[in-house]
Protein backbone atom coordinates (compact mmCIF):
# COMPACT_ATOMS: atom_id res chain seq x y z
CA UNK A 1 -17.97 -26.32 -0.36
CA UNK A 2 -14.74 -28.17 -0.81
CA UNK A 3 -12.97 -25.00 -0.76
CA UNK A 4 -14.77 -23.38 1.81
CA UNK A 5 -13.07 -25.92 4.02
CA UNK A 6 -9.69 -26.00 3.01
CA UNK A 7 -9.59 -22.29 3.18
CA UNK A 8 -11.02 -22.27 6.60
CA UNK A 9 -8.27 -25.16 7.67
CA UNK A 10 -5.41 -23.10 5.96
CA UNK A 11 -6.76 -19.58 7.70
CA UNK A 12 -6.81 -21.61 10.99
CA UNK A 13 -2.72 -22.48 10.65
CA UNK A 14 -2.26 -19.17 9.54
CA UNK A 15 -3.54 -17.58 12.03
CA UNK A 16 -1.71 -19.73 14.47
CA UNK A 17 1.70 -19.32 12.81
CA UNK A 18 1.00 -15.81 13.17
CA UNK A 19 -0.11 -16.48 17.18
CA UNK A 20 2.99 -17.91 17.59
CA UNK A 21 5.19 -15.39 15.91
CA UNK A 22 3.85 -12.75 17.42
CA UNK A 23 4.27 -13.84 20.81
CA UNK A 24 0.85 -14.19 21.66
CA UNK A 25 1.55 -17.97 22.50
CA UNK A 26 2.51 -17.05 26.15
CA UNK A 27 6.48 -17.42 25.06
CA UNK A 28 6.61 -13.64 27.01
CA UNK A 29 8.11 -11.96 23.98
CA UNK A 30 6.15 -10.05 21.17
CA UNK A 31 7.70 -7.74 17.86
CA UNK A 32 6.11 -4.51 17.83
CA UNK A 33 2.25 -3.50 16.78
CA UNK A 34 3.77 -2.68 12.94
CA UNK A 35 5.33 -6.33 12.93
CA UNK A 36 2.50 -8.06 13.86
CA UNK A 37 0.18 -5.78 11.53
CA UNK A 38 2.57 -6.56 8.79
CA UNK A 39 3.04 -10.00 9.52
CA UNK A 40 -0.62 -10.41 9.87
CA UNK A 41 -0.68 -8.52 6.17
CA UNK A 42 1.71 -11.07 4.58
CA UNK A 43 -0.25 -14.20 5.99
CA UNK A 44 -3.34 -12.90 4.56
CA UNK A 45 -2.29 -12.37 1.54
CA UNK A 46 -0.74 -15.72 0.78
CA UNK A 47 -3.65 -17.19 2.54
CA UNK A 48 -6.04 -15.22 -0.28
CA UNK A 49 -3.47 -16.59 -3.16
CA UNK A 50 -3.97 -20.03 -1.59
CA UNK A 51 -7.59 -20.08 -1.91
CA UNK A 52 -6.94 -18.14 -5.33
CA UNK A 53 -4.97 -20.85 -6.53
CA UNK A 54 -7.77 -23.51 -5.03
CA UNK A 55 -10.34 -21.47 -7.22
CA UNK A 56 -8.57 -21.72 -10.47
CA UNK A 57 -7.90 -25.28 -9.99
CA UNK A 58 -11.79 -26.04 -9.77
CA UNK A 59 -12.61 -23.62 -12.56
CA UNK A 60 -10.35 -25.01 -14.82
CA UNK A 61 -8.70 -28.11 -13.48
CA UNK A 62 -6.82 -28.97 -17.29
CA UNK A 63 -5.52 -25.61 -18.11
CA UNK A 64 -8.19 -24.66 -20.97
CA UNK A 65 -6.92 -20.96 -20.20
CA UNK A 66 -10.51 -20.38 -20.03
CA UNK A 67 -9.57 -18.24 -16.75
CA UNK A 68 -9.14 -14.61 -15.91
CA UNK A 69 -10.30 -12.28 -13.12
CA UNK A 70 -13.44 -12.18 -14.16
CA UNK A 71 -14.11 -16.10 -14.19
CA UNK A 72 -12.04 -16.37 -11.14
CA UNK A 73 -13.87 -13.43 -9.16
CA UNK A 74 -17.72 -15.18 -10.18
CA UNK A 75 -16.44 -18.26 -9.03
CA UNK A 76 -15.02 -16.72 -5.42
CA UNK A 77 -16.43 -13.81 -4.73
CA UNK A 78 -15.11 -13.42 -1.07
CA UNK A 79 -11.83 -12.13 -2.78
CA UNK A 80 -11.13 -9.16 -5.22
CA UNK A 81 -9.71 -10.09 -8.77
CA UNK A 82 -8.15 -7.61 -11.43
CA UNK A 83 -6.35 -7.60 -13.93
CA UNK A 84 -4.53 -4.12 -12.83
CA UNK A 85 -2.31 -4.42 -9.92
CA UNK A 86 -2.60 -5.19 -6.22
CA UNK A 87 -2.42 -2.66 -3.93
CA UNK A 88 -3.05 -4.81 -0.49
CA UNK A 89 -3.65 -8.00 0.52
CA UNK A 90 -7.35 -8.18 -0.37
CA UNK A 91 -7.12 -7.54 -3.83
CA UNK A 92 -5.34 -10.44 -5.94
CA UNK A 93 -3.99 -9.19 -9.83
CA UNK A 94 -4.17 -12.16 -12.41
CA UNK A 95 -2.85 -12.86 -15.59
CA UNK A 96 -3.26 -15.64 -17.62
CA UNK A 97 -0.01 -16.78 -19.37
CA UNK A 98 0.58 -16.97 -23.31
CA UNK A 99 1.17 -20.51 -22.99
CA UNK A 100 -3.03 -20.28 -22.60
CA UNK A 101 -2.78 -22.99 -19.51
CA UNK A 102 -0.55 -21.34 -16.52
CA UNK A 103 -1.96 -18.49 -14.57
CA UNK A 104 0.52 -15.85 -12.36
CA UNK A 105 -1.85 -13.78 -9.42
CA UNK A 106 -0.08 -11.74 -7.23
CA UNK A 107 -0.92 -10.24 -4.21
CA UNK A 108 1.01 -6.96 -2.17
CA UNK A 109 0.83 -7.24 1.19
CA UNK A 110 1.25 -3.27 3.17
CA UNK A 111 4.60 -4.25 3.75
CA UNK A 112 5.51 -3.90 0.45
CA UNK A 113 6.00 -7.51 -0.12
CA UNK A 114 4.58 -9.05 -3.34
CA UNK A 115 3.73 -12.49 -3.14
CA UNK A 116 3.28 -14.58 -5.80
CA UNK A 117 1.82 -17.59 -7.41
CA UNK A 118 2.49 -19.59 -10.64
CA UNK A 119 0.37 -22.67 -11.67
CA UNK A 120 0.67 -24.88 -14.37
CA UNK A 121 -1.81 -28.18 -14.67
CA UNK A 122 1.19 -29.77 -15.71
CA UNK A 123 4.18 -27.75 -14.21
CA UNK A 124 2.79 -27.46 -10.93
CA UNK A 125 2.26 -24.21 -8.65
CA UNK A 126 5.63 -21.99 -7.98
CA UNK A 127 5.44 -19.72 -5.38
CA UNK A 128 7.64 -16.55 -5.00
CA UNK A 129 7.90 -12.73 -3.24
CA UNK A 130 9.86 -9.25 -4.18
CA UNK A 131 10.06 -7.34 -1.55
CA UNK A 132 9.52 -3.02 -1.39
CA UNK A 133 7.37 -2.53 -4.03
CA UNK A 134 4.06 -0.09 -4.10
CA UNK A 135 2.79 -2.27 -6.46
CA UNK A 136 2.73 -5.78 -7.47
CA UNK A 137 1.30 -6.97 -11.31
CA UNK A 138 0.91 -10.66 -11.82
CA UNK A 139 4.07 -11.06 -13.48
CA UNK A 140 3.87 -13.07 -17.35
CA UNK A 141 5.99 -15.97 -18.24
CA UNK A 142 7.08 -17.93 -21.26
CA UNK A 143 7.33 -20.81 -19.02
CA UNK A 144 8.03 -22.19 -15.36
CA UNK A 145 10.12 -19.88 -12.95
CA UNK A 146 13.21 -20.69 -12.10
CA UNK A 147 14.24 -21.14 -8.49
CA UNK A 148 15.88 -18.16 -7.00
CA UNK A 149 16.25 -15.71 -3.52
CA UNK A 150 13.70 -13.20 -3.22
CA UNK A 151 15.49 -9.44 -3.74
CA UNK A 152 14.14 -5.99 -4.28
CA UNK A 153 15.01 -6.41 -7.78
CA UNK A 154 13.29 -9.43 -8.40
CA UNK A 155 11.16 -12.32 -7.69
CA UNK A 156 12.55 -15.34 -5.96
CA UNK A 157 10.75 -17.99 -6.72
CA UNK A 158 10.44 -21.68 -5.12
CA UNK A 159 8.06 -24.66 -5.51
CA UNK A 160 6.19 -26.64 -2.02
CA UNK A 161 5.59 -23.01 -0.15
CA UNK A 162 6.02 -19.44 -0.18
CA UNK A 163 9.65 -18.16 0.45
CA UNK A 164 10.62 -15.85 3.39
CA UNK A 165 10.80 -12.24 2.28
């Protein structure tokens, strides 16, 4: 129930941020339909990685590595898991690092943005985005990212919030 509610607060400022940079806001200004649809794309995508990220943190709140798409799409069924890739926003890939306690899910949004999540129980969650790809893969890690710009080429990674693609 807990994360019922924090998803539904976190889809609520989403959807603002995306009221207000869109123009809707009354500011007389708006980017064009394939913006907005796009934007729209890439909020809904980190908003499912959010509430992703939420899940896996319930399901295994000490890093047992007991958790994979399967255990995360029985415990939150509202949003597709696999362990293939991610073709849009509604369908998250997952892959549990060799360390046995991080997790990496990914999600493309139909932009061709990949955004990414990283979360250790005891390195905390990253958070990072490539951009132009047809398809993103959780990535796998031997350990933490490291901070960096998001490219083409690769992902740029940051900790607190998602980067700007």
């Amino acid at each position: 129930m807990l994360v019922t509610v924090i998803s539904l607060f976190v889809t609520a400022l989403l959807v603002l941020l995306v009221l207000k940079a869109t123009g809707v806001s009354g500011s007389g200004t708006s980017g064009t339909p394939s913006q907005s649809v796009a934007l729209a794309d890439d909020v809904q995508a980190q908003q499912n990685l959010s509430q992703g990220v939420s899940t896996l943190q319930q399901t295994d709140p000490a890093g047992q590595g007991s958790v994979d798409a399967a255990a995360l799409q029985s415990a939150n069924p509202s949003v597709t898991y696999t362990t293939g890739a991610s073709l849009n926003p509604s369908t998250i890939s997952v892959t549990p690092q060799s360390d046995g306690r991080s997790v990496a899910l990914a999600d493309r949004s139909t932009d061709g943005t990949c955004w990414v999540v990283w979360w250790s129980p005891t390195a905390g969650t990253w958070y990072g985005a490539q951009t132009g790809l047809s398809s993103c893969t959780a990535p796998s890690l031997s350990g933490p990212p490291t901070a960096g710009p998001v490219s083409g080429s690769a992902i740029g990674w940051q900790q607190v919030t998602f980067p700007t693609s």
